[in-house]
Protein backbone atom coordinates (compact mmCIF):
# COMPACT_ATOMS: atom_id res chain seq x y z
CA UNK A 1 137.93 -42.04 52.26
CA UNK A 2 139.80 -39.92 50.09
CA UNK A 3 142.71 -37.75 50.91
CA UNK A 4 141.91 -34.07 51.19
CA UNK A 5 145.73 -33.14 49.47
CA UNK A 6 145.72 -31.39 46.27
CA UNK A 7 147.00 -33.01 43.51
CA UNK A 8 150.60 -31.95 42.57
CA UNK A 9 150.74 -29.28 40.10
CA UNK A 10 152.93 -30.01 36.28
CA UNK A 11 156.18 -29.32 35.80
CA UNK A 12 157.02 -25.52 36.30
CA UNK A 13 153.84 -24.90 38.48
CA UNK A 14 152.83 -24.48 41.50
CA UNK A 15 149.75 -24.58 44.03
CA UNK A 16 148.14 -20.80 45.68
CA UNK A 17 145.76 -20.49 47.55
CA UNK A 18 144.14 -17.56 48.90
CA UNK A 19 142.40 -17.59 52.26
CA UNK A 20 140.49 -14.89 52.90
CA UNK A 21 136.88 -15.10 54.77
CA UNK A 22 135.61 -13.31 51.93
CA UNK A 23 134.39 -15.93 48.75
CA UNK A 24 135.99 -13.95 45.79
CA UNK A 25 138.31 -14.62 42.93
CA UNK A 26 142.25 -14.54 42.86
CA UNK A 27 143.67 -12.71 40.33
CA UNK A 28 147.30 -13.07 39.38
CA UNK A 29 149.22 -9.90 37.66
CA UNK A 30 145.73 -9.25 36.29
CA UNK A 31 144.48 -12.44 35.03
CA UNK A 32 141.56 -14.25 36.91
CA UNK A 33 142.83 -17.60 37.92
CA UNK A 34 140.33 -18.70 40.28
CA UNK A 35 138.54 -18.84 43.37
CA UNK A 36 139.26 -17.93 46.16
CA UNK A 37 140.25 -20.63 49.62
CA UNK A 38 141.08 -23.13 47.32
CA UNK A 39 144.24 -24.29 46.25
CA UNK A 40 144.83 -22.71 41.96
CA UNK A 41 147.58 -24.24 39.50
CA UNK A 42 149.43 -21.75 39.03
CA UNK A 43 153.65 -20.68 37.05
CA UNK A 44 155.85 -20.79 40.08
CA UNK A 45 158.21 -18.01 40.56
CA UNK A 46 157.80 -14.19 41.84
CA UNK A 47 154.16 -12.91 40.88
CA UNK A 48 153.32 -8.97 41.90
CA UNK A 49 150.09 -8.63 42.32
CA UNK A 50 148.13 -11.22 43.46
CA UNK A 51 144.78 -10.25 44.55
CA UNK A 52 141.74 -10.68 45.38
CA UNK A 53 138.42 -9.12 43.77
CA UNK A 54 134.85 -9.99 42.31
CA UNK A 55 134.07 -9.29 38.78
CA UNK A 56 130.77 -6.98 38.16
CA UNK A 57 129.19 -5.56 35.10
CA UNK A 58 131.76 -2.30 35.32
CA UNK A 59 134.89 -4.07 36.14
CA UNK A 60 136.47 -5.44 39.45
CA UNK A 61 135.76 -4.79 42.90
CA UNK A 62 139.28 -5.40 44.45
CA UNK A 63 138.39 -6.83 48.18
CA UNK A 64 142.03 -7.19 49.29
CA UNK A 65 145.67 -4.95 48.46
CA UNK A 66 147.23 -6.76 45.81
CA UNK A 67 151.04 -8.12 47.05
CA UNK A 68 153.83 -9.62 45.67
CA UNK A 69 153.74 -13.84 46.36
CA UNK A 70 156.34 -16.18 45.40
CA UNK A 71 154.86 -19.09 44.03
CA UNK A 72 156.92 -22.18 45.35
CA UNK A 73 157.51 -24.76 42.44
CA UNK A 74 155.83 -28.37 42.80
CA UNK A 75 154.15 -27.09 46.43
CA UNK A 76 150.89 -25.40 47.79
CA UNK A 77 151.91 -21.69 48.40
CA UNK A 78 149.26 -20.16 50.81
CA UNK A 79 148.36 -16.71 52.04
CA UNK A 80 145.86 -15.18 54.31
CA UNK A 81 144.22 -11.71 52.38
């Protein structure tokens, strides 16, 4: 069987995931990045914020307070919204 670890991210990246039990898209300074309670390559480093929100026809519905996450280089980075 498979192992259920991400793979590891490139050089000057990192893993985030958001877990949250709402399904949603994570947003980072802005820019969709993916979904939601999965792990997301991501730049490592400080990133203000990270959040949570589901696109509609006018815009974003933000489900969570965005927050400032340091993204830990070459490692899965993981917060609860």
């Amino acid at each position: 069987m498979a192992s259920a670890d991400p793979p590891r991210p490139r050089n000057g990246y990192g893993l985030l995931k958001l877990n949250s039990p709402q399904n949603g898209t994570v947003y980072v300074m802005g820019v969709a990045v993916g979904p939601s309670n999965q792990p997301i390559e991501v730049r490592c480093g400080r990133r203000f914020f990270v959040r949570l929100g589901e696109p509609t026809r006018n815009g974003t519905r933000w489900l969570a307070e965005g927050r400032s996450v340091r993204i830990k280089c070459g490692a899965l980075t993981e917060e609860s919204f």
